[in-house]
Protein backbone atom coordinates (compact mmCIF):
# COMPACT_ATOMS: atom_id res chain seq x y z
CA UNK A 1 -18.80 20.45 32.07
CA UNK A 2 -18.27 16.71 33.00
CA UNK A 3 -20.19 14.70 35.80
CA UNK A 4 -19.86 12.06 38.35
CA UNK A 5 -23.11 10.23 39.56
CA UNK A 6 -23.59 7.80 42.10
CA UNK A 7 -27.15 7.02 43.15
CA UNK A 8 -29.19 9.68 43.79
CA UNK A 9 -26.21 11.75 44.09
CA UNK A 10 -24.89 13.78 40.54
CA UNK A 11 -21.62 16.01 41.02
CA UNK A 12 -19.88 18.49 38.63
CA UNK A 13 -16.17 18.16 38.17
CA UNK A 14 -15.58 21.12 40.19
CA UNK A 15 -17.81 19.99 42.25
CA UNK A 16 -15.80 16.42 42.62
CA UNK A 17 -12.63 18.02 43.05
CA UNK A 18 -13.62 19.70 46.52
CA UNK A 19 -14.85 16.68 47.78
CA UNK A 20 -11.95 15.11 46.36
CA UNK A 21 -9.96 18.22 48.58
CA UNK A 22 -11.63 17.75 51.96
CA UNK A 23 -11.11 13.89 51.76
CA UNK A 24 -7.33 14.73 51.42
CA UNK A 25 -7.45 17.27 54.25
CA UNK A 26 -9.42 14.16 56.34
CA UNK A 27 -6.31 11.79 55.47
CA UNK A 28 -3.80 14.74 56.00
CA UNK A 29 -5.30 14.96 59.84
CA UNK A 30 -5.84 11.51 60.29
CA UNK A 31 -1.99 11.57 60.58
CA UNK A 32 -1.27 10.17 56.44
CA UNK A 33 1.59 11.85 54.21
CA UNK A 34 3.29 11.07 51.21
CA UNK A 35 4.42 7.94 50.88
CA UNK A 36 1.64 6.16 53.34
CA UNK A 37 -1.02 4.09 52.32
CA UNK A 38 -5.08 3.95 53.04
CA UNK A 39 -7.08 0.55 52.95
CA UNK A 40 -10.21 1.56 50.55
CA UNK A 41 -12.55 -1.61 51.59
CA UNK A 42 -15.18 0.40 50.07
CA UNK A 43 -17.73 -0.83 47.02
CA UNK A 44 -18.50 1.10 44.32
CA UNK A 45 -19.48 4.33 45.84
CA UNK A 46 -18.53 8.12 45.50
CA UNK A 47 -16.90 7.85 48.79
CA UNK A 48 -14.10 5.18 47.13
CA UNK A 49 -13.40 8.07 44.61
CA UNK A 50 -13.16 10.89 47.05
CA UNK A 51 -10.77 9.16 48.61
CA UNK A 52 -8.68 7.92 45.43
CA UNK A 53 -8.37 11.72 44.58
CA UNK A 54 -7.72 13.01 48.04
CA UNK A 55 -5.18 10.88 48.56
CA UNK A 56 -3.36 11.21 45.41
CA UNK A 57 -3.29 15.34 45.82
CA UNK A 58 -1.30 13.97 48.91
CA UNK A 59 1.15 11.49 47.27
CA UNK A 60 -0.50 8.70 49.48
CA UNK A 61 -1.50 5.10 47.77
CA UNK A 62 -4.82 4.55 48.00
CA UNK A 63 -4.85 0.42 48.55
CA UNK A 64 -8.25 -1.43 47.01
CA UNK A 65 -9.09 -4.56 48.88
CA UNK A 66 -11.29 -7.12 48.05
CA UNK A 67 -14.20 -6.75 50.24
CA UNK A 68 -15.48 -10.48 49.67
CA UNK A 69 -11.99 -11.22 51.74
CA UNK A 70 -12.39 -13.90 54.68
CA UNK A 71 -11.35 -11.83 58.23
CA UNK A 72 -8.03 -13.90 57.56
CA UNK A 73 -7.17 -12.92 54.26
CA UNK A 74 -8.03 -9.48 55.56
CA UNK A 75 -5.83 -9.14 58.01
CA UNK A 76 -3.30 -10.28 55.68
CA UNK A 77 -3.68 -7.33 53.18
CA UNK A 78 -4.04 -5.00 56.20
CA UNK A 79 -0.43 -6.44 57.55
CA UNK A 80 1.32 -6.52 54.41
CA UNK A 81 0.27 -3.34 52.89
CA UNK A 82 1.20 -1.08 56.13
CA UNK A 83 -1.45 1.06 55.72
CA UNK A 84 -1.93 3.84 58.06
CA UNK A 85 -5.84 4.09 57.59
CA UNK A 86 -8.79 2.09 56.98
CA UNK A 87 -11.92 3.58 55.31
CA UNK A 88 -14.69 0.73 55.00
CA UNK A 89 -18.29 0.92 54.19
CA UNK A 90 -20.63 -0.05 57.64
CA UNK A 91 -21.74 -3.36 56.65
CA UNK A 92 -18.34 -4.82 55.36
CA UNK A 93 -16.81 -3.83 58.73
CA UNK A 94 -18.71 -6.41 60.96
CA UNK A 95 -17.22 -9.38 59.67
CA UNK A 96 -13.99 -8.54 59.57
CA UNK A 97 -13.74 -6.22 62.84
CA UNK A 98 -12.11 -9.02 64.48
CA UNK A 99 -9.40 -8.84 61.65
CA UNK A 100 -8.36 -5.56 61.84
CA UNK A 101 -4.68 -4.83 63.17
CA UNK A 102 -4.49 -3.26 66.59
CA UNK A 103 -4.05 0.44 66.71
CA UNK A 104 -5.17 0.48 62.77
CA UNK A 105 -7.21 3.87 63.05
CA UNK A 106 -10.85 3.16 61.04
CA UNK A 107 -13.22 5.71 59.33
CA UNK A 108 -16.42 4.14 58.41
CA UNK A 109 -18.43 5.34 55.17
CA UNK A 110 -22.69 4.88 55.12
CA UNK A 111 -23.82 2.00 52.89
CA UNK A 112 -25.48 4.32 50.79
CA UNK A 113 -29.68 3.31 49.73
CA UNK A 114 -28.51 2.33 45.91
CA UNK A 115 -25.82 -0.16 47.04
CA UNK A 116 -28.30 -1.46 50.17
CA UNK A 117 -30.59 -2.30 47.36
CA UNK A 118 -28.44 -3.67 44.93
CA UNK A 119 -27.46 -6.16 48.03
CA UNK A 120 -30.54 -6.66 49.93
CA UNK A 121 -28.62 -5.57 52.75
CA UNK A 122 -31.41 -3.91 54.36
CA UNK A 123 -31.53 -1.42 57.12
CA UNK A 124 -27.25 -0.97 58.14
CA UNK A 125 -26.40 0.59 61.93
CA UNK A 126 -23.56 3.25 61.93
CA UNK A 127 -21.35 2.19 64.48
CA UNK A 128 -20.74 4.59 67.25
CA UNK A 129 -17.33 3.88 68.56
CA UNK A 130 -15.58 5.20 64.61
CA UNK A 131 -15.35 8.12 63.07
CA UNK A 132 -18.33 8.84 60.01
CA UNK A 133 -16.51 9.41 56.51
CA UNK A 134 -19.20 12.07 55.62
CA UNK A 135 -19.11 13.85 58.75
CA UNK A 136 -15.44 14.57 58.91
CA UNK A 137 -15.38 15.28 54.68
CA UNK A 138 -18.49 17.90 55.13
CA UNK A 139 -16.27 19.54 58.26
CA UNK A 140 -12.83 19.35 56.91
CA UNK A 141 -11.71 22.95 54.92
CA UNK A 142 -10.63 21.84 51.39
CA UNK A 143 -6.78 21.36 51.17
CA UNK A 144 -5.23 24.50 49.45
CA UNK A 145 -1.52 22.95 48.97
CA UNK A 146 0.23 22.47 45.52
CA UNK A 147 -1.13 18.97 44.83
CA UNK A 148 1.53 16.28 44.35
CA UNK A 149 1.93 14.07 41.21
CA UNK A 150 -0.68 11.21 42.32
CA UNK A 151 0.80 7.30 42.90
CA UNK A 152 -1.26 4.39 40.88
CA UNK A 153 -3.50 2.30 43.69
CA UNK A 154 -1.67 -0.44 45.05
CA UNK A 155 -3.16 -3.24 43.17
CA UNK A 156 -3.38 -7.00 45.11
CA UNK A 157 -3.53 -9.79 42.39
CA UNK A 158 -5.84 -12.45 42.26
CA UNK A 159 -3.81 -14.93 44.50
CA UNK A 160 -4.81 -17.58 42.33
CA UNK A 161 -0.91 -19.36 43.11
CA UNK A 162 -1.21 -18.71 46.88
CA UNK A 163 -1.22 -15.11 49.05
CA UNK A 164 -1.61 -12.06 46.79
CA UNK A 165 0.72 -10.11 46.23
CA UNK A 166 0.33 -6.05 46.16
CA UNK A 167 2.12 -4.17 42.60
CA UNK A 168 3.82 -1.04 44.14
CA UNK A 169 5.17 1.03 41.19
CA UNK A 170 6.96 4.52 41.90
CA UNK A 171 5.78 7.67 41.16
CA UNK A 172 5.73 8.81 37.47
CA UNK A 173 8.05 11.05 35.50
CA UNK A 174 5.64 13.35 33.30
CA UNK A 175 6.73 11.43 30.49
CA UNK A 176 6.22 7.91 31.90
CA UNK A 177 2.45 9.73 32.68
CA UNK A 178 2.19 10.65 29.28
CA UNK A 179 2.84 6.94 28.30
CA UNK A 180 0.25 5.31 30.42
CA UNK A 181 -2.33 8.20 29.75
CA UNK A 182 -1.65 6.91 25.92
CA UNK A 183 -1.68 3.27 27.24
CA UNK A 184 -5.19 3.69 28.46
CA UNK A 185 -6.66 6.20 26.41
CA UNK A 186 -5.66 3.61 23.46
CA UNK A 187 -7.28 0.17 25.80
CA UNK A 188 -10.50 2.50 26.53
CA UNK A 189 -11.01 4.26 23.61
CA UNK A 190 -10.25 8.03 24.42
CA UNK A 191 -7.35 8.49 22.06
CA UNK A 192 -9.51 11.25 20.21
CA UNK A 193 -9.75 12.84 23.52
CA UNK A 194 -5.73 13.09 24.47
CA UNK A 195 -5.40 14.07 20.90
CA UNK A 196 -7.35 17.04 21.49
CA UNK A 197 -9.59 15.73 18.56
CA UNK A 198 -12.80 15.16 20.86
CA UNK A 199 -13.97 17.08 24.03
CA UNK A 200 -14.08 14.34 26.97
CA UNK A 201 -17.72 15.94 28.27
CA UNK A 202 -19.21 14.20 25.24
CA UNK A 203 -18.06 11.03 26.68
CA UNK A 204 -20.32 9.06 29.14
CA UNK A 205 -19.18 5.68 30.97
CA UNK A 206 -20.44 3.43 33.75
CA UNK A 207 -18.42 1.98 36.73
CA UNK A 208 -20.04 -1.43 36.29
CA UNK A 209 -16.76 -3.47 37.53
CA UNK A 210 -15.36 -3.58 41.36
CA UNK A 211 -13.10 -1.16 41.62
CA UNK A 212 -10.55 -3.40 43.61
CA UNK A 213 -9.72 -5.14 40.54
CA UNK A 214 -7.20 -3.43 37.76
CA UNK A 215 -9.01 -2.99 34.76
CA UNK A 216 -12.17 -1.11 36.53
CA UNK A 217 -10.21 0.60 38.73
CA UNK A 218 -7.65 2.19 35.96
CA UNK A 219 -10.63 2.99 33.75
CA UNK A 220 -12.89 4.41 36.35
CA UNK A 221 -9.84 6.81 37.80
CA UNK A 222 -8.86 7.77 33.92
CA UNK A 223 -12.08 8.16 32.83
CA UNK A 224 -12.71 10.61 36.03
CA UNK A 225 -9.31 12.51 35.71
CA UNK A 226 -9.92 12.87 31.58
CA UNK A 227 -12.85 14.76 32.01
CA UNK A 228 -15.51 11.87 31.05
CA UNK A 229 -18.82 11.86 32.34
CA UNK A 230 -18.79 8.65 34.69
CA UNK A 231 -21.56 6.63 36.61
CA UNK A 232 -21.00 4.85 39.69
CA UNK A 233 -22.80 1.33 39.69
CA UNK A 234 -22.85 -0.71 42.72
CA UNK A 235 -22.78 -3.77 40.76
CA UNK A 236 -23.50 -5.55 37.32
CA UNK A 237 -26.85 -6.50 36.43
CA UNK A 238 -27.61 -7.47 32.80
CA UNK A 239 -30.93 -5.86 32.26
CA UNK A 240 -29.72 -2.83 34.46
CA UNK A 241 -27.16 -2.23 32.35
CA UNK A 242 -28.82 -2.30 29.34
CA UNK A 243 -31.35 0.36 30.58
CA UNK A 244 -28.54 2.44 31.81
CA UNK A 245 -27.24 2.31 27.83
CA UNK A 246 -30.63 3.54 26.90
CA UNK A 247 -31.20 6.27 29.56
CA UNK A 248 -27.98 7.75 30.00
CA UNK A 249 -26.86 7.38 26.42
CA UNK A 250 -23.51 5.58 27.45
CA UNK A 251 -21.28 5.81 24.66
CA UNK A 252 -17.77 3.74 26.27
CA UNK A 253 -17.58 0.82 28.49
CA UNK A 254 -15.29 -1.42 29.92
CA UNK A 255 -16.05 -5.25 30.39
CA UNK A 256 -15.29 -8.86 31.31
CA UNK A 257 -16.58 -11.70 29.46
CA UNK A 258 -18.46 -13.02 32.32
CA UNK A 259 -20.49 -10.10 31.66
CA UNK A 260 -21.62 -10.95 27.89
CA UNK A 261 -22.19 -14.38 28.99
CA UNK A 262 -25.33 -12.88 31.66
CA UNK A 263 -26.09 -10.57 28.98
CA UNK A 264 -26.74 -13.09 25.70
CA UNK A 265 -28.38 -15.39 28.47
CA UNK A 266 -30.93 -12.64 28.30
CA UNK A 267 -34.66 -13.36 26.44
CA UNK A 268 -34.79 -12.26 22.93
CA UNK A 269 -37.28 -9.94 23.83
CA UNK A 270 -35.14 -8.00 26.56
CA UNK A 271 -32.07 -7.92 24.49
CA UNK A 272 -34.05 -5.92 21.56
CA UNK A 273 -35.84 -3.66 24.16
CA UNK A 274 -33.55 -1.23 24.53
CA UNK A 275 -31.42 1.07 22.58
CA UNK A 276 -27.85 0.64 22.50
CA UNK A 277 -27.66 3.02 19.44
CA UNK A 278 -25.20 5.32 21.59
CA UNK A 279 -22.77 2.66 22.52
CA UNK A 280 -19.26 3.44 20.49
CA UNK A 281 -16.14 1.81 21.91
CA UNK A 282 -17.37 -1.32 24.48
CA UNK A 283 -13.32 -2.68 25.56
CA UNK A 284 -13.28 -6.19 27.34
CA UNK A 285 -10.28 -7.65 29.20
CA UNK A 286 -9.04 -9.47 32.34
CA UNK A 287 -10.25 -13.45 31.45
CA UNK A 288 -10.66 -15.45 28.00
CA UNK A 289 -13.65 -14.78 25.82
CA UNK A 290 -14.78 -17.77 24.23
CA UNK A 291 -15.25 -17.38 20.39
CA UNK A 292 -19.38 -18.30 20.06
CA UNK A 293 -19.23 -15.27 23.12
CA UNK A 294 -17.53 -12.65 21.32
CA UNK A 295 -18.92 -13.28 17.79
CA UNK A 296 -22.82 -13.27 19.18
CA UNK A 297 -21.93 -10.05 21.14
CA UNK A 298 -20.61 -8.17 17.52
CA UNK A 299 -23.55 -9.58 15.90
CA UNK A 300 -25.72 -8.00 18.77
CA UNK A 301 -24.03 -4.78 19.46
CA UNK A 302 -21.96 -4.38 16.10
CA UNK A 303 -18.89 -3.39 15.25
CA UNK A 304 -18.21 -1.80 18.83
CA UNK A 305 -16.73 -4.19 20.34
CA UNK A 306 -12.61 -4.07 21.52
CA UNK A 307 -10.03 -6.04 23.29
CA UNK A 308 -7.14 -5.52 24.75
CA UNK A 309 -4.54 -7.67 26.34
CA UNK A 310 -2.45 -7.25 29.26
CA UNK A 311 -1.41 -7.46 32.95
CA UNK A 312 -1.25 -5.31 36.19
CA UNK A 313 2.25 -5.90 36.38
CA UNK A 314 3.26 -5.62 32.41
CA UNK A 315 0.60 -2.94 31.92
CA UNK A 316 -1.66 -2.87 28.81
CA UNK A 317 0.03 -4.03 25.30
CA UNK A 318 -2.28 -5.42 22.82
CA UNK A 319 -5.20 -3.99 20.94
CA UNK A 320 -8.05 -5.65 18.84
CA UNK A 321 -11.06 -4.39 17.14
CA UNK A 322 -13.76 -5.94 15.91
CA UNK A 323 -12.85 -6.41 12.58
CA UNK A 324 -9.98 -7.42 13.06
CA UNK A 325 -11.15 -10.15 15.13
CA UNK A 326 -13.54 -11.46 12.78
CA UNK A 327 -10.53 -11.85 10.44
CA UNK A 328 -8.58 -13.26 13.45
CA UNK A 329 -11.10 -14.94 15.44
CA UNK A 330 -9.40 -16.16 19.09
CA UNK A 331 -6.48 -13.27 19.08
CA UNK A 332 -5.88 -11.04 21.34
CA UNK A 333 -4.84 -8.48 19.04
CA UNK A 334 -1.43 -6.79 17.62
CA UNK A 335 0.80 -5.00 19.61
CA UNK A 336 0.28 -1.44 20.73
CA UNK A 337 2.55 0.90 19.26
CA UNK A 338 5.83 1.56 21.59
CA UNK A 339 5.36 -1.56 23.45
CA UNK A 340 7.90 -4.54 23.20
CA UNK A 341 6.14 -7.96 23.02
CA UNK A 342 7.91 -11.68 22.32
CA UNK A 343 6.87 -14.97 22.48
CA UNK A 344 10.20 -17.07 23.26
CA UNK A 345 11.24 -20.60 23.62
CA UNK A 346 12.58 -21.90 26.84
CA UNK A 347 16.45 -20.81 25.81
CA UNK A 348 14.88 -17.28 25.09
CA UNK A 349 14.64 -17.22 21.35
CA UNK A 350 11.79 -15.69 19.36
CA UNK A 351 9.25 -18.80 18.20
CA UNK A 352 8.46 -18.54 14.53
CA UNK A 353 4.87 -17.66 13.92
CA UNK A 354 2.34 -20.21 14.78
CA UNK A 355 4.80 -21.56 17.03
CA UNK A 356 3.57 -21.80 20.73
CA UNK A 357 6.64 -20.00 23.64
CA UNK A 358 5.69 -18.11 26.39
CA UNK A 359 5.02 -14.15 26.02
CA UNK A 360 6.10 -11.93 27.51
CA UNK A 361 6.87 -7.82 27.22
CA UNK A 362 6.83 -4.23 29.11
CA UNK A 363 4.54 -1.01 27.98
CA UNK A 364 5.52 1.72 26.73
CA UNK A 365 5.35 3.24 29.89
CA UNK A 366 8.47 1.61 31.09
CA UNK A 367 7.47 2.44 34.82
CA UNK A 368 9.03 -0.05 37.15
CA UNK A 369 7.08 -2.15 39.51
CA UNK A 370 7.97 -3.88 43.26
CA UNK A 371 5.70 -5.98 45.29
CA UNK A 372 4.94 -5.08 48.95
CA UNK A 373 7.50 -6.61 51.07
CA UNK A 374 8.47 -8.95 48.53
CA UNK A 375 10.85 -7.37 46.42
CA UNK A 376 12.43 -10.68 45.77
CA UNK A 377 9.35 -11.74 43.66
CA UNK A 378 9.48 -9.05 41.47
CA UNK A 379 12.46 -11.19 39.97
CA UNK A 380 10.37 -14.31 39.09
CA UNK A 381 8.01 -12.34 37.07
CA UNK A 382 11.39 -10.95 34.49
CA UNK A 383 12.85 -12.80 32.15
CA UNK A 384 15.43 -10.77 29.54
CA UNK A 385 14.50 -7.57 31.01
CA UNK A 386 10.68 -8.14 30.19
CA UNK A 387 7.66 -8.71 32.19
CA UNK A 388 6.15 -12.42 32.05
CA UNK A 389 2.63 -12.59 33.34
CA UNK A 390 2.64 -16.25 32.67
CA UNK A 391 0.88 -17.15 29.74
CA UNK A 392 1.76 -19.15 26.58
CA UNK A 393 1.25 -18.20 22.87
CA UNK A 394 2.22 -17.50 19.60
CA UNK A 395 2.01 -15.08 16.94
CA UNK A 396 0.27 -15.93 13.46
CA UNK A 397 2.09 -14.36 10.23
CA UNK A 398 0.26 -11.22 10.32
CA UNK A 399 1.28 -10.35 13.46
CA UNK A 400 -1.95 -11.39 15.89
CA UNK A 401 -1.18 -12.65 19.39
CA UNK A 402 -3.08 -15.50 20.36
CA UNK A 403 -2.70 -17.25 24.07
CA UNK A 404 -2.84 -20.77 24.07
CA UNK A 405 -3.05 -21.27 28.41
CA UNK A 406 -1.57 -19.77 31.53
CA UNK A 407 1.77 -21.86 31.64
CA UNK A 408 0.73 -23.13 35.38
CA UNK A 409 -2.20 -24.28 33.92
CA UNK A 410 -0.45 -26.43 31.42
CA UNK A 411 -0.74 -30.14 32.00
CA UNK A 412 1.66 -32.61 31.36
CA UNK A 413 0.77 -35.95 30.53
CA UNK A 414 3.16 -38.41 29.56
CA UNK A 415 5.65 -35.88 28.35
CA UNK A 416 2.84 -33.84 26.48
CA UNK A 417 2.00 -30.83 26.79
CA UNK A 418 -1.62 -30.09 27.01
CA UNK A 419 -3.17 -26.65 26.96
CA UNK A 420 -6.68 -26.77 29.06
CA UNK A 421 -7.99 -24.05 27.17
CA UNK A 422 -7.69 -25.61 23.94
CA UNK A 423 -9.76 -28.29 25.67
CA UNK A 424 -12.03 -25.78 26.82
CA UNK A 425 -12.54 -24.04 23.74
CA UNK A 426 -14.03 -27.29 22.68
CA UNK A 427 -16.43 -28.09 25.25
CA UNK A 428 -18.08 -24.21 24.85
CA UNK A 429 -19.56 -25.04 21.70
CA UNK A 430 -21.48 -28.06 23.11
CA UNK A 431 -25.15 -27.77 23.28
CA UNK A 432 -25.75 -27.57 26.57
CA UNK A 433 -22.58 -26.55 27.99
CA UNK A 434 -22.72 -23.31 30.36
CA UNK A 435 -19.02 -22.85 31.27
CA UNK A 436 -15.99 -25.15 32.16
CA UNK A 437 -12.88 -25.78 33.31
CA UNK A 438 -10.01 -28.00 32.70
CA UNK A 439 -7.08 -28.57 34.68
CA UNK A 440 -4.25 -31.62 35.70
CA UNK A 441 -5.08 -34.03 38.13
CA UNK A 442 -2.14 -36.54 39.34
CA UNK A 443 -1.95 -40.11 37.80
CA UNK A 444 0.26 -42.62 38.72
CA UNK A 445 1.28 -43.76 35.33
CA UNK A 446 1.53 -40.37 33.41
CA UNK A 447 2.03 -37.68 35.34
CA UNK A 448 -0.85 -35.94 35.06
CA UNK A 449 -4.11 -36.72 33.71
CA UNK A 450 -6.86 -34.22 32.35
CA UNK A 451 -9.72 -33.25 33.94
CA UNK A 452 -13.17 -31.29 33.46
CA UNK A 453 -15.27 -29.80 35.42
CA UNK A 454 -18.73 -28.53 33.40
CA UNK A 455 -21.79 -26.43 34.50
CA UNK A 456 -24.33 -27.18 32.83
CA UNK A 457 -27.27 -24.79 31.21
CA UNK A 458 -30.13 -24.48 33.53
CA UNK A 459 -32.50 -27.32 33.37
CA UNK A 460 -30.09 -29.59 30.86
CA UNK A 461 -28.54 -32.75 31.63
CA UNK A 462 -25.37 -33.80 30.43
CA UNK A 463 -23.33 -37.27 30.58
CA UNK A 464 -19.56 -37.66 30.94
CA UNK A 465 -19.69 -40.51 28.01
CA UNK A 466 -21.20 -37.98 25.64
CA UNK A 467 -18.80 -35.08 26.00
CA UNK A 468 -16.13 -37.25 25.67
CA UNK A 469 -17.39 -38.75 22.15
CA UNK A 470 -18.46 -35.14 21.18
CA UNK A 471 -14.80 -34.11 22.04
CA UNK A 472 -13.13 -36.72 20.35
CA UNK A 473 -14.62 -35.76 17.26
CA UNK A 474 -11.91 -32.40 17.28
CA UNK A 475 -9.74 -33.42 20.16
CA UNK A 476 -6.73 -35.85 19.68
CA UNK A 477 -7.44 -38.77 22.35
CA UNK A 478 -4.66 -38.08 25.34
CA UNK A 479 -6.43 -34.33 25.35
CA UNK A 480 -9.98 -35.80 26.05
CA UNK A 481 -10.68 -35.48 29.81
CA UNK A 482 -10.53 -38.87 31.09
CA UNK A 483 -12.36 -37.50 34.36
CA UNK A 484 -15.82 -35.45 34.04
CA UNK A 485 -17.90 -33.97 36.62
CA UNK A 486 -20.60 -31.67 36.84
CA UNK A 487 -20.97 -28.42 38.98
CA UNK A 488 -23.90 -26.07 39.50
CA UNK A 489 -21.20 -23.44 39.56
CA UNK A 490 -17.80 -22.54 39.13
CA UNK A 491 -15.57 -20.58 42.02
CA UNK A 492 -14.55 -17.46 39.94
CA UNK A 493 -12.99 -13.99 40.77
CA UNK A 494 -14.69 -11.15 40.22
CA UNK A 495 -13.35 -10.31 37.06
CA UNK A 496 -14.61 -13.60 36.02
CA UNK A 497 -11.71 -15.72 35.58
CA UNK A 498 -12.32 -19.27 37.31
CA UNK A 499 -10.45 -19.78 40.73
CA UNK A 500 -9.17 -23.40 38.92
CA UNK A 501 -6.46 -23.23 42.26
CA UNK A 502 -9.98 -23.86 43.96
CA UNK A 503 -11.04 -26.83 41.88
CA UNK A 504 -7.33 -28.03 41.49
CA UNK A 505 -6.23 -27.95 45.24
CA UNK A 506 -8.43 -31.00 46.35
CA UNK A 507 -6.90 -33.39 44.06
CA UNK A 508 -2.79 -32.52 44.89
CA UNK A 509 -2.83 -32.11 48.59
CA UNK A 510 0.78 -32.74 49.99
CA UNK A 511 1.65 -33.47 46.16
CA UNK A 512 4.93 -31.53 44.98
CA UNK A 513 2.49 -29.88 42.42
CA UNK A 514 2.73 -25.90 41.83
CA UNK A 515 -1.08 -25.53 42.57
């Protein structure tokens, strides 16, 4: 029998499931019913899942938010989303109290000891004017009813163009289920398992992502509902996680590059301490991996390494392994069987291969998607009756998709068109060069002008006049920043992708730039 674990605490699956059955008897009295939709401002915690579950036997959508959110942006995902109930953990709830809609019931959740320490949060008061998430679970009777067929989370994107917007998508048909369940049991590596090839309890996987974002949440929820056994992390840690390989024999994970990047910045000595013998299928996703990355994390770990390409409105459609990125190093991968995937020119046409168009496709699934009170956005993101997540590519001849930029990040200078990444994929294999990014800046003669923003590696020094020269030995001139500067850090997402709207912002205020 399969397990969940979360701290101290280790449940069976049946065990899960009535937890899972008085949380949905504590939303069904808290006034929620099919259709509705509960705020989860929760970290990684066994609470988050209860709730997931609960609500899903209930046909409610359980809403992630982002719990670094400022009280403003807060109150905007509390607005737009409608929810009719707010679960949040007791130390996320001061700072936003003053953010929370009036009459917006609240349940709060205990910080549990594993998540205080992984914060330094210290000792965290229950308040004693709300409602305790345990105490109404533990005295709520387990609901008995026929369970309905459970609604995807509603997912907020990054925001990195402005406001977020939350992906709504009806509830499935059991064949559009059957599609995703083969969408992510192909991105995750549990194809043996749907197959009936492999018994899921032989299967162990960590939670080491937020589960706000896509990717962690849709693998943490599958790998629950498959049968895996799954542990609950309160956050990444490098050397954590490699212990957590060793002790609890993890054999699938899913990842973001930021993640190998703390992990290869690891001593020699900690990287070989531990055994990752059990490790099978390790999937990445969500930002860029840079090359050097990728290849020094096969060399490390082996052949285990995936990829797999995709968005939370398009759903997953590319796959990679490891071989086949060493034969195609910088793809993405081929496209997943079922799904429809083009790369097109601006009149719609299908680019030759190596030529650059924008991509864009639908899963297999075919399950439609809406935003939250802005249906009429939905229509920006289709073009030809396909999904375009914004992002520009090509195809080589053997089929491989590689991305070239996100089309808003393209720079024009002069009538050229300049992909940043291109730029960036450059500056990553200078010594001394932590992480970058590279983005437009306005100039009065051509448009736009490139700039770059570096950190560098602890304790290194780097001059603008050197990269440049360096870059100029592979870059054609007009794509060598003409502005450098140097950062400490870089504003990213969780997920790891860089917030370049951040960097960007500064430099076109009360421009007419798309920032």
């Amino acid at each position: 029998m399969s397990w969940i674990k979360s701290g101290q605490c280790t449940l069976t699956a049946t065990q899960f499931e009535q937890r899972a059955r008085r949380a949905a008897s504590v939303l069904q009295s808290s006034g929620l019913s099919k259709g509705d939709g509960v705020a989860l401002y929760l970290r990684n915690d066994l609470a988050y899942f209860e709730a997931v579950f609960g609500a899903g036997m209930l046909g409610i959508y359980p809403v992630p938010v982002n719990w670094h959110y400022t009280p403003d942006e807060a109150n905007y995902l509390l607005v737009d989303s409608g929810v009719k109930l707010l679960v949040i953990h007791a130390d996320l709830l001061p700072p936003i109290a003053s953010a929370v809609p009036q009459g917006l019931p609240v349940v709060v959740v205990n910080t549990p000891d594993d998540i205080r320490a992984a914060y330094n949060l210290g000792v965290v008061d229950l308040p004693s004017n709300f409602p305790l998430w345990h105490e109404l679970r533990d005295a709520a009777q387990p609901f008995n009813g026929t369970p309905e067929s459970p609604p995807s989370s509603v997912i907020y994107t990054s925001g990195t163009t402005g406001r977020p917007k939350g992906v709504k998508r009806p509830a499935f048909t059991q064949a559009q289920a059957d599609a995703v369940n083969f969408m992510l049991g192909w991105s995750y590596g549990y194809s043996e398992v749907l197959e009936g090839r492999r018994d899921p309890a032989t299967i162990t996987t960590a939670v080491i992502g937020p589960v706000y974002h896509s990717a962690p949440n849709a693998h943490s929820a599958f790998s629950i509902r498959l049968g895996a056994n799954v542990i609950v992390e309160p956050r990444f840690d490098a050397e954590g996680l490699l212990a957590l390989i060793e002790r609890e024999r993890i054999t699938h994970l899913n990842m973001v590059p930021i993640m190998f990047n703390r992990l290869l910045r690891l001593s020699h000595e900690i990287k070989h301490k531990y055994d990752l013998s059990s490790l099978e299928f390790v999937t990445h996703a969500a930002a860029p991996c840079p090359p050097p990355v990728k290849r020094a994390m096969i060399e490390w770990w082996g052949p285990v390494i995936w990829e797999y390409y995709g968005s939370t409105e398009m759903g997953n459609v590319t796959c990679l392994s490891s071989e086949e990125w060493l034969a195609h190093p910088g793809s993405v991968g081929k496209v997943m069987p079922g799904v429809t995937l083009r790369v097109v020119d601006e009149a719609g046409n299908d680019v030759s291969p190596g030529q650059v168009g924008e991509v864009m496709g639908k899963g297999r699934h075919g399950v439609d998607f809406t935003y939250q009170n802005s249906p009429e956005k939905r229509a920006a993101m289709e073009k030809y009756g396909l999904i375009t997540p914004g992002d520009v590519g090509y195809f080589d001849a053997d089929g491989f998709l590689y991305l070239c930029d996100r089309k808003n990040d393209m720079v024009i200078s002069g009538g050229a068109n300049i992909y940043p990444a291109e730029i960036e994929a450059e500056l990553h294999k200078l010594p001394g060069v932590a992480d970058c990014a590279v983005f437009g800046i306005p100039d009065e003669e051509f448009g736009e002008s490139v700039m770059a923003v570096v950190q560098p590696m602890p304790g290194v020094t780097l001059r603008a006049e050197d990269l440049r020269a360096d870059l100029r030995r592979t870059l054609t001139a007009y794509k060598v920043p003409r502005r450098i500067e140097f950062a400490e850090s870089l504003p990213r997402e969780d997920s790891g992708k860089i917030f370049k709207r951040k960097l960007r912002e500064p430099f076109w205020a009360g421009r007419d730039r798309a920032i």
